[in-house]
C-alpha atoms as a PDB file:
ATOM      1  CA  UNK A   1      24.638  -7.611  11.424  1.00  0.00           C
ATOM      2  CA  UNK A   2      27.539  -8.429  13.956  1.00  0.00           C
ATOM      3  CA  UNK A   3      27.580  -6.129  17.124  1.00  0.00           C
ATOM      4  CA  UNK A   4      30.657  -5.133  16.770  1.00  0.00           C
ATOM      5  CA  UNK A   5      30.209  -4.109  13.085  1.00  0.00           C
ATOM      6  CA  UNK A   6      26.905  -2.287  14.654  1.00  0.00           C
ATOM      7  CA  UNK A   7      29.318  -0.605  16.799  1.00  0.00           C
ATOM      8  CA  UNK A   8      31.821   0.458  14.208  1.00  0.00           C
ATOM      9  CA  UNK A   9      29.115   2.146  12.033  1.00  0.00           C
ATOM     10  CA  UNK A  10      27.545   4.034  14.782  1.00  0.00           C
ATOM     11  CA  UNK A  11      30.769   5.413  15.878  1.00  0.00           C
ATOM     12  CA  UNK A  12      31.686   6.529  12.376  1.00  0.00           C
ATOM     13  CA  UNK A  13      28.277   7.854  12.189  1.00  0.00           C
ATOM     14  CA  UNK A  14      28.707   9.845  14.641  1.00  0.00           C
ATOM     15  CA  UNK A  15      31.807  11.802  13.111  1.00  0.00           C
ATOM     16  CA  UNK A  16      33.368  13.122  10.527  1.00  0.00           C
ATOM     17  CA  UNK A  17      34.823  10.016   9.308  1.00  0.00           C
ATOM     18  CA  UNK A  18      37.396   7.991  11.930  1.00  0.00           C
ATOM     19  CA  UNK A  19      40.660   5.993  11.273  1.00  0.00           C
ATOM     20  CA  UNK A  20      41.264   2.697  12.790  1.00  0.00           C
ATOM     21  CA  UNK A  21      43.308   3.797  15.658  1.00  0.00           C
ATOM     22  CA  UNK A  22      40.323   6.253  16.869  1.00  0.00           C
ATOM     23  CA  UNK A  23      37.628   3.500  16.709  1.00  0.00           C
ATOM     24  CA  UNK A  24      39.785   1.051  18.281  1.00  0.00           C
ATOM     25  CA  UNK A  25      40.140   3.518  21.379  1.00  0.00           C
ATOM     26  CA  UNK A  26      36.080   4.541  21.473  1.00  0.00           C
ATOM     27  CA  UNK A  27      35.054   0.830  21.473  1.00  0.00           C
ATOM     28  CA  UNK A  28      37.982  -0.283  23.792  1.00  0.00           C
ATOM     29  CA  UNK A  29      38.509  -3.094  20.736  1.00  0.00           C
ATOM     30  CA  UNK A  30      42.392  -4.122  19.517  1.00  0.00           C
ATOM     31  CA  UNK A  31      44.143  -1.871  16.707  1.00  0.00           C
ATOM     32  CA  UNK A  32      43.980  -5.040  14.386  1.00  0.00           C
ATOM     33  CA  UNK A  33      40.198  -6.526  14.863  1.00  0.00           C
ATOM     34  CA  UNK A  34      39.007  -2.922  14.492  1.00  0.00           C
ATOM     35  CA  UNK A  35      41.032  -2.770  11.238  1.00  0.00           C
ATOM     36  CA  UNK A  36      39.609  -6.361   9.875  1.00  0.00           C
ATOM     37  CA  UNK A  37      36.078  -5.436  10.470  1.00  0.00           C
ATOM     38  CA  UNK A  38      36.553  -2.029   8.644  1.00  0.00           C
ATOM     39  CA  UNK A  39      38.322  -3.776   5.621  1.00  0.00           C
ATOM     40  CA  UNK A  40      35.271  -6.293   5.627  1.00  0.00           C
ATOM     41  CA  UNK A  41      32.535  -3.689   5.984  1.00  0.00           C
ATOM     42  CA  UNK A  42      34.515  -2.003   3.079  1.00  0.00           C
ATOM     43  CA  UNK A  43      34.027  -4.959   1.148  1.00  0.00           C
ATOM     44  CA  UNK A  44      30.352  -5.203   1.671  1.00  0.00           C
ATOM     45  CA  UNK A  45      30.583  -2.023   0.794  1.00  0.00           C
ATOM     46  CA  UNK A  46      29.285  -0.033   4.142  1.00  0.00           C
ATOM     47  CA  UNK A  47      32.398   2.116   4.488  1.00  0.00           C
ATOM     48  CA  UNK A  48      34.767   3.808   1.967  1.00  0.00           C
ATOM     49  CA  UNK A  49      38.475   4.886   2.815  1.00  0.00           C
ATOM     50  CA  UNK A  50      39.211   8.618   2.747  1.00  0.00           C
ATOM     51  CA  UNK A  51      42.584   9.567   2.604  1.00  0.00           C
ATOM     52  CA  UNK A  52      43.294  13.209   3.853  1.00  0.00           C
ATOM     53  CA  UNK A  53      46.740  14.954   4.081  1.00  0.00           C
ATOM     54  CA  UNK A  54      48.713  15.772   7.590  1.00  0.00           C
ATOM     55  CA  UNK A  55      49.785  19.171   8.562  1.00  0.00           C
ATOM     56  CA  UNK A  56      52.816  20.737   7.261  1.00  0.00           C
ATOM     57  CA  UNK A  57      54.677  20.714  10.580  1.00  0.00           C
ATOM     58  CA  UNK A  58      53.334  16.598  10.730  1.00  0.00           C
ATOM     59  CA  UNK A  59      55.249  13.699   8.686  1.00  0.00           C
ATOM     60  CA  UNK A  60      54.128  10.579   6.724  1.00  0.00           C
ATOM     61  CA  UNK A  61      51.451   9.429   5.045  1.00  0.00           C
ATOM     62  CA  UNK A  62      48.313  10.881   4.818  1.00  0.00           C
ATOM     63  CA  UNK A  63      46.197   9.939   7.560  1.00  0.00           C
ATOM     64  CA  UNK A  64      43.154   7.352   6.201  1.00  0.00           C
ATOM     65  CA  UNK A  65      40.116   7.884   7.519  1.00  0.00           C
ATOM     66  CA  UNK A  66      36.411   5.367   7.185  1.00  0.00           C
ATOM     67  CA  UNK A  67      33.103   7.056   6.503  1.00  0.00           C
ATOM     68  CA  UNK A  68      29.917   5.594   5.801  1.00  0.00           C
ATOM     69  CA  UNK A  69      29.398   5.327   2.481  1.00  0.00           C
ATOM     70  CA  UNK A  70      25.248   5.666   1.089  1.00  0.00           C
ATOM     71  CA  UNK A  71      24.510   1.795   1.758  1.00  0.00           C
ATOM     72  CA  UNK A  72      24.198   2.778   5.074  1.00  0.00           C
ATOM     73  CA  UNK A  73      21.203   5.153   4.586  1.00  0.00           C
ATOM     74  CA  UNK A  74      18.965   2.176   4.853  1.00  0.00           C
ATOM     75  CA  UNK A  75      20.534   1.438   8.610  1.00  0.00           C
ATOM     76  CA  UNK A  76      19.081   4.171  10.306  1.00  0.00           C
ATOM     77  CA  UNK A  77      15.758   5.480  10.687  1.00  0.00           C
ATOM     78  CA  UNK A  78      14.365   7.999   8.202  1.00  0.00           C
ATOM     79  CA  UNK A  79      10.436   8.435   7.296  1.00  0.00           C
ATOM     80  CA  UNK A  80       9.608   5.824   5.331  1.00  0.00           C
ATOM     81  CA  UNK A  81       6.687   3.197   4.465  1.00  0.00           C
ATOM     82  CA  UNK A  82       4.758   5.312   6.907  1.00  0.00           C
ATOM     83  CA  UNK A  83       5.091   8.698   5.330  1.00  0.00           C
ATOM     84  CA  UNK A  84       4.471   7.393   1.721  1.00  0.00           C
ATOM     85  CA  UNK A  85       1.165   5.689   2.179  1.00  0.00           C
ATOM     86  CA  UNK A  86       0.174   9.262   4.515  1.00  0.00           C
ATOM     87  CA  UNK A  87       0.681  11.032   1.334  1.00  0.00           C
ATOM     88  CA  UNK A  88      -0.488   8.544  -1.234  1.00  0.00           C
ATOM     89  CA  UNK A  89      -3.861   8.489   1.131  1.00  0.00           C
ATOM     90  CA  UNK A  90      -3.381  12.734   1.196  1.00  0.00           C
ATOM     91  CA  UNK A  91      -3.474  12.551  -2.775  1.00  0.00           C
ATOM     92  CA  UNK A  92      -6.604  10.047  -2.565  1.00  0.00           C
ATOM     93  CA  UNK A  93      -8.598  12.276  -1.077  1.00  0.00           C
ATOM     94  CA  UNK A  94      -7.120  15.739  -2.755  1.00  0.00           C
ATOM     95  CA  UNK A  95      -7.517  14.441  -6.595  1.00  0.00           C
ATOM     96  CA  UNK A  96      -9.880  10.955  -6.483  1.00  0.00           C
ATOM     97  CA  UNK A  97      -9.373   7.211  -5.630  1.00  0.00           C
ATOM     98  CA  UNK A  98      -7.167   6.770  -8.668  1.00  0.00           C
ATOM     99  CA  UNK A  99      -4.457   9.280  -7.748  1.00  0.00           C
ATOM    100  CA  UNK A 100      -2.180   7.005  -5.992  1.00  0.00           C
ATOM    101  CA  UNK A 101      -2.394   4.590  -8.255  1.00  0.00           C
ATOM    102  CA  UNK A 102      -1.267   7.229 -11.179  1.00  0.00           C
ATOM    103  CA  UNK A 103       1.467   7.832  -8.810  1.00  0.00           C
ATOM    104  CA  UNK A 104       2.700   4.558  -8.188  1.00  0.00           C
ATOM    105  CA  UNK A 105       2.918   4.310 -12.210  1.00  0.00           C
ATOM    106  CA  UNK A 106       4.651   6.502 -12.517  1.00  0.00           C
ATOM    107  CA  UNK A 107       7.387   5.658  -9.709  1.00  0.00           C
ATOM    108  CA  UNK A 108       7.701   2.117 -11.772  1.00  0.00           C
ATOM    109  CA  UNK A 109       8.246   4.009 -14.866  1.00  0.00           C
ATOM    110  CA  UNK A 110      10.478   6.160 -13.490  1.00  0.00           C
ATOM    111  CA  UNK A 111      12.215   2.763 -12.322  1.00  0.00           C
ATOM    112  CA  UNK A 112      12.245   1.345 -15.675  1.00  0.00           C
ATOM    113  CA  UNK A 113      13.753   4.239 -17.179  1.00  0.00           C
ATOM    114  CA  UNK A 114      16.204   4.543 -14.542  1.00  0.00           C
ATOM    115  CA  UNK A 115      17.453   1.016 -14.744  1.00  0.00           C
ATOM    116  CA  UNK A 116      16.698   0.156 -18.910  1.00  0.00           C
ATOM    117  CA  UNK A 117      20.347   1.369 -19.621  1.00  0.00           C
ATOM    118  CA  UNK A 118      22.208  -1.292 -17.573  1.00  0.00           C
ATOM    119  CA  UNK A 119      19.526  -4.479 -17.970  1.00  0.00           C
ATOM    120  CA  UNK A 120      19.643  -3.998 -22.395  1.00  0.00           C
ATOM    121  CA  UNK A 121      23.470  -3.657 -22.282  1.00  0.00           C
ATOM    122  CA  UNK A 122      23.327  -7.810 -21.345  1.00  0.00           C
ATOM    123  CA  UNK A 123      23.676 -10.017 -24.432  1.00  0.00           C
ATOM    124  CA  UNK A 124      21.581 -12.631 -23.520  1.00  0.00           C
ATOM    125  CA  UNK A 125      18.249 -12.951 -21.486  1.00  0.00           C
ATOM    126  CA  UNK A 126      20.013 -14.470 -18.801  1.00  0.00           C
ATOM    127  CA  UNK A 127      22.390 -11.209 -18.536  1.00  0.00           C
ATOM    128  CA  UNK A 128      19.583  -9.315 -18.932  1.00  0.00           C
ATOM    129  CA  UNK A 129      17.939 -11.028 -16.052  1.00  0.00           C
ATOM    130  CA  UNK A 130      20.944 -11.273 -13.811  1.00  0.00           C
ATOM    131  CA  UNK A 131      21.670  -7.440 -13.885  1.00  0.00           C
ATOM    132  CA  UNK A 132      18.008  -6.701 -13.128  1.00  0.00           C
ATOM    133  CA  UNK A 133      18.441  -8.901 -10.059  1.00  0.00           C
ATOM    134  CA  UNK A 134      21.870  -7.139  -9.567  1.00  0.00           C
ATOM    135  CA  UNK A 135      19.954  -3.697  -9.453  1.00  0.00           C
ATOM    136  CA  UNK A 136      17.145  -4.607  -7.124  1.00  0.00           C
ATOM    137  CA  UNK A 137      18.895  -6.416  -4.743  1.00  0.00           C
ATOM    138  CA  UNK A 138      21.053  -2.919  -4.787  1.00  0.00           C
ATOM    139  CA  UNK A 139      18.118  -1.653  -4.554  1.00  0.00           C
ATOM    140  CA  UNK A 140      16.349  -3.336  -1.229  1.00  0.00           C
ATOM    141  CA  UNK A 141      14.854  -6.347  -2.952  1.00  0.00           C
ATOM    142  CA  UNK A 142      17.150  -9.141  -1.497  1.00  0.00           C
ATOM    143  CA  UNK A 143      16.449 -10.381  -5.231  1.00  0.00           C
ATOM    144  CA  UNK A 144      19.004 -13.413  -6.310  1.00  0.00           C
ATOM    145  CA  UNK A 145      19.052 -15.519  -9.908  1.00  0.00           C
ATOM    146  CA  UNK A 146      18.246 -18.902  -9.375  1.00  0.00           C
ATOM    147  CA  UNK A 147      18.252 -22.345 -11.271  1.00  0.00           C
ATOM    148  CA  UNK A 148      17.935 -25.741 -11.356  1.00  0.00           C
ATOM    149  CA  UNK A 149      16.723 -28.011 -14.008  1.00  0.00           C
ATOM    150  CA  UNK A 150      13.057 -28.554 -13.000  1.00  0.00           C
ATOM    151  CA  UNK A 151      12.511 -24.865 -12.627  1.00  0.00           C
ATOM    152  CA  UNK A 152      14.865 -23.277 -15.273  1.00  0.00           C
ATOM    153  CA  UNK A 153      16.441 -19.993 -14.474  1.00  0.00           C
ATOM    154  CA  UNK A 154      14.761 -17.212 -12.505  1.00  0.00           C
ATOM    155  CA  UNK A 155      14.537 -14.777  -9.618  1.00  0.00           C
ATOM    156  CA  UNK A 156      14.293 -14.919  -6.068  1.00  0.00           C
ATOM    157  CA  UNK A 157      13.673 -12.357  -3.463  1.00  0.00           C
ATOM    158  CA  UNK A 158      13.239 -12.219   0.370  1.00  0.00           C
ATOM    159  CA  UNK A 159      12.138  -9.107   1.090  1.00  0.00           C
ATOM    160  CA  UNK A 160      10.215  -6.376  -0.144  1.00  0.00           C
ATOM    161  CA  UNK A 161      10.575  -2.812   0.580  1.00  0.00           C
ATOM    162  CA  UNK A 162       7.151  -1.750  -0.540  1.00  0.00           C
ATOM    163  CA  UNK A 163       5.523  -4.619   0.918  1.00  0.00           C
ATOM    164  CA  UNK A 164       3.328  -2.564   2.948  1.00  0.00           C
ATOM    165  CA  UNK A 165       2.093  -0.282   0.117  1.00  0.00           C
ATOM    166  CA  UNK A 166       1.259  -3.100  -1.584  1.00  0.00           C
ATOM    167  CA  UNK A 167      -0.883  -4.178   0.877  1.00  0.00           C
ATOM    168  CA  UNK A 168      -2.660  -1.479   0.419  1.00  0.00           C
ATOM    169  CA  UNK A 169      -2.236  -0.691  -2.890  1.00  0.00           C
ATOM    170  CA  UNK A 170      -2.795  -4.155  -4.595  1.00  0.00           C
ATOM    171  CA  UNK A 171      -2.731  -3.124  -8.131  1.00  0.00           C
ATOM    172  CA  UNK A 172       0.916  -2.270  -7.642  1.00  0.00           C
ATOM    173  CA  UNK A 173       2.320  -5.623  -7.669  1.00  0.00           C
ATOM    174  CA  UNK A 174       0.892  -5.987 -11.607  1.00  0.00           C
ATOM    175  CA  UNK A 175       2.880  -2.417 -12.352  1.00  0.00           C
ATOM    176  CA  UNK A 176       5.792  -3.929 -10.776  1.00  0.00           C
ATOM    177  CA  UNK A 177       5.109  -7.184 -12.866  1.00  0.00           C
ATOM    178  CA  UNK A 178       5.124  -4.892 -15.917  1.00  0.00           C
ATOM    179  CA  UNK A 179       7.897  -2.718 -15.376  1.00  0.00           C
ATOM    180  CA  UNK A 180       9.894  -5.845 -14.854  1.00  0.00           C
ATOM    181  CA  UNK A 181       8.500  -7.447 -18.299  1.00  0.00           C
ATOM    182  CA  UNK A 182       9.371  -4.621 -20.700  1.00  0.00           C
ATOM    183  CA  UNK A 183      13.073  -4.201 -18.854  1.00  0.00           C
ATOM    184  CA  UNK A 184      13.393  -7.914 -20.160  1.00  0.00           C
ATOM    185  CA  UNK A 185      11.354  -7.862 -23.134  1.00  0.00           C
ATOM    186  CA  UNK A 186       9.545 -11.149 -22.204  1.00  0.00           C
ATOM    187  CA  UNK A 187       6.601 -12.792 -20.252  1.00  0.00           C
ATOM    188  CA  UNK A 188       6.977 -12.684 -16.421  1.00  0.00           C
ATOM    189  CA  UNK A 189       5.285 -14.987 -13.789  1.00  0.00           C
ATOM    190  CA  UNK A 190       5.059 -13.612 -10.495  1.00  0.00           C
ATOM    191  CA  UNK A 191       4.717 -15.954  -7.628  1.00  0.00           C
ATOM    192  CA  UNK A 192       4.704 -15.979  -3.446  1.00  0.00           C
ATOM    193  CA  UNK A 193       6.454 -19.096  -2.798  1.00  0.00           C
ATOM    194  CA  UNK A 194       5.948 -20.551   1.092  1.00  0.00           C
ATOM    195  CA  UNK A 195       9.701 -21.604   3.103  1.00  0.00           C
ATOM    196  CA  UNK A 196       7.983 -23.927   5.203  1.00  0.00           C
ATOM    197  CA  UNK A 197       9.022 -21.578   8.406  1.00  0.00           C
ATOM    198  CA  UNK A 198       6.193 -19.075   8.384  1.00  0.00           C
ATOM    199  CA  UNK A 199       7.893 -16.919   5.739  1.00  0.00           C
ATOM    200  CA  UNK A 200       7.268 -16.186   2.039  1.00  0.00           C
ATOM    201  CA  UNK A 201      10.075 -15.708  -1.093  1.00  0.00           C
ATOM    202  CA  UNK A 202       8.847 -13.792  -4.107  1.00  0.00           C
ATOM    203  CA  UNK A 203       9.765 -16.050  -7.386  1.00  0.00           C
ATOM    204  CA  UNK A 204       9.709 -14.295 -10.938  1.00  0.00           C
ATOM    205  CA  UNK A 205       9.593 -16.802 -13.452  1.00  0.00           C
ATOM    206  CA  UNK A 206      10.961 -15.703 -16.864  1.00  0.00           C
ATOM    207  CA  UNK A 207       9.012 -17.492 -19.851  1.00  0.00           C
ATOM    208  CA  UNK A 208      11.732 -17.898 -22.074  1.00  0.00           C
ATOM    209  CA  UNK A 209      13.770 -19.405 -20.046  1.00  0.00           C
ATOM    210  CA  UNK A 210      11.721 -22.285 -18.243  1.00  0.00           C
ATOM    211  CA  UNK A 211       8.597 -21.609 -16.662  1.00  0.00           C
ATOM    212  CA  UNK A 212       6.507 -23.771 -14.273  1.00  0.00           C
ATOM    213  CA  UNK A 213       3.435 -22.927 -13.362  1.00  0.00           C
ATOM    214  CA  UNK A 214       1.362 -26.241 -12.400  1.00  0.00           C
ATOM    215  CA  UNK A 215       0.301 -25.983  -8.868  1.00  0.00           C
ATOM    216  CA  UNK A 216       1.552 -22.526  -8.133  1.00  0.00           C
ATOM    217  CA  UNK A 217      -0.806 -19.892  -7.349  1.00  0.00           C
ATOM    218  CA  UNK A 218      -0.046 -16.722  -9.024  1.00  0.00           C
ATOM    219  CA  UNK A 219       0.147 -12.810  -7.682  1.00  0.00           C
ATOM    220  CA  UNK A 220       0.446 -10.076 -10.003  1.00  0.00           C
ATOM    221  CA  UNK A 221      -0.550 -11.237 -13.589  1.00  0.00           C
ATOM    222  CA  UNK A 222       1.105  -9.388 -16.447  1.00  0.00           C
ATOM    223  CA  UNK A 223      -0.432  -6.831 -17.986  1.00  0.00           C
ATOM    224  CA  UNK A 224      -2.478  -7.134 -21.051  1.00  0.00           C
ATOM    225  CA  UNK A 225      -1.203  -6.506 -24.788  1.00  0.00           C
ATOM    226  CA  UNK A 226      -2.535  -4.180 -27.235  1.00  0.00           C
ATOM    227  CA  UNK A 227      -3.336  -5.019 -30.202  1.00  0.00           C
ATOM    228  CA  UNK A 228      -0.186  -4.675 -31.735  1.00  0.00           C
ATOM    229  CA  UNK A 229       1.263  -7.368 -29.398  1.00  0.00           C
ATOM    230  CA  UNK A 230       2.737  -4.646 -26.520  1.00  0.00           C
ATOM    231  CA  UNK A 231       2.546  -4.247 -22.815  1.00  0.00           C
ATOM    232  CA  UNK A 232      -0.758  -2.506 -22.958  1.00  0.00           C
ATOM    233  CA  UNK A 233      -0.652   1.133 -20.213  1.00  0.00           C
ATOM    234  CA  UNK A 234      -2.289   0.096 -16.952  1.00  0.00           C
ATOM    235  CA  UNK A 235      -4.497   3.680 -17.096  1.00  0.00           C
END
């Protein structure tokens, strides 16, 4: 992110909400390059206006104010990663080795319930696909729709936000896998595809609409069926 967009949010963060005139006076910046970097940050959607109304004895508009809006949670430090797998290893050793596991189900179900509304209301398995990406990347996935005609269409994402518990908790990335399959209705292939730069991209690989899987190693398999042809329950 920009420094000066840095700036501007940690300013605002630090009050109430601030109009343009106030920020450009804290960070010694001009009236107008304060204003485009709040309309662009706006855009992004980092800030929100709020409008409040002057004094009596005051006259003209009300006075517009920025405040962060909840985007910006994910800017600042809060106990994260490290405080999950602390209490995922807590319930290991309160209730067995299969407790966090149980609880990481049920996070991905709570997911899939949580997002089911807004992935079905697509008409086609490409709308269905794009608003799942739409949600995650929301969501801290960095997760784009790709195509191209070798590969067919499917999803890309950069980063992770449970990568770490994943390292720890392997098993995850097929309930992930799963979760992802029954919001869609159809087979998923889950992949780790190298950049060439010392950096991975995690490719999902919708079956029904182009799949290839020659030469790719793949992470996460998707869960078995019953006998009934259904995602079979992981426990």
């Amino acid at each position: 992110m920009r420094a000066s967009w840095a700036a501007i949010l940690e300013a605002i963060k630090a009050s109430d909400g601030m109009p343009v005139s106030d920020l450009s006076r804290e960070l010694k910046m001009s009236y107008m390059g304060v204003k485009q970097h709040c309309l662009k940050l706006a855009e992004l959607g980092y800030l929100e206006e709020w409008r409040i109304p002057r004094a009596k004895k005051e006259v003209g508009r009300p006075e517009k104010l920025y405040r962060l809006t909840p985007k910006c949670n994910a800017l600042f430090p809060e106990a994260g990663v490290g405080l999950t797998l602390a209490v995922l290893e807590g319930v290991k050793q309160l209730y067995g080795d299969s407790a966090p596991e149980k609880l990481l189900f049920h996070h991905f179900q709570v997911l899939r319930e949580q997002w089911q509304p807004k992935v079905r209301a697509g008409k086609s398995m490409v709308e269905k696909a794009t608003r799942l990406a739409d949600i995650r990347d929301k969501s801290g996935w960095f997760s784009k729709c790709h195509y191209d005609a070798e590969t067919g269409f499917r999803i890309e994402e950069f980063h992770n936000p449970l990568k770490k518990i994943y390292e720890v908790y392997p098993n995850a990335v097929r309930m992930e896998v799963q979760m992802m399959e029954q919001l869609l209705g159809t087979k998923i292939a889950r992949t780790e595809v190298s950049t060439g730069k010392g950096r991975k991209r995690v490719v999902y690989e919708i079956a029904t609409l182009g799949i290839r899987q020659e030469g790719v190693k793949k992470l996460g398999a998707p869960a078995r069926k019953n006998d009934d042809g259904g995602q079979g329950s992981l426990f």
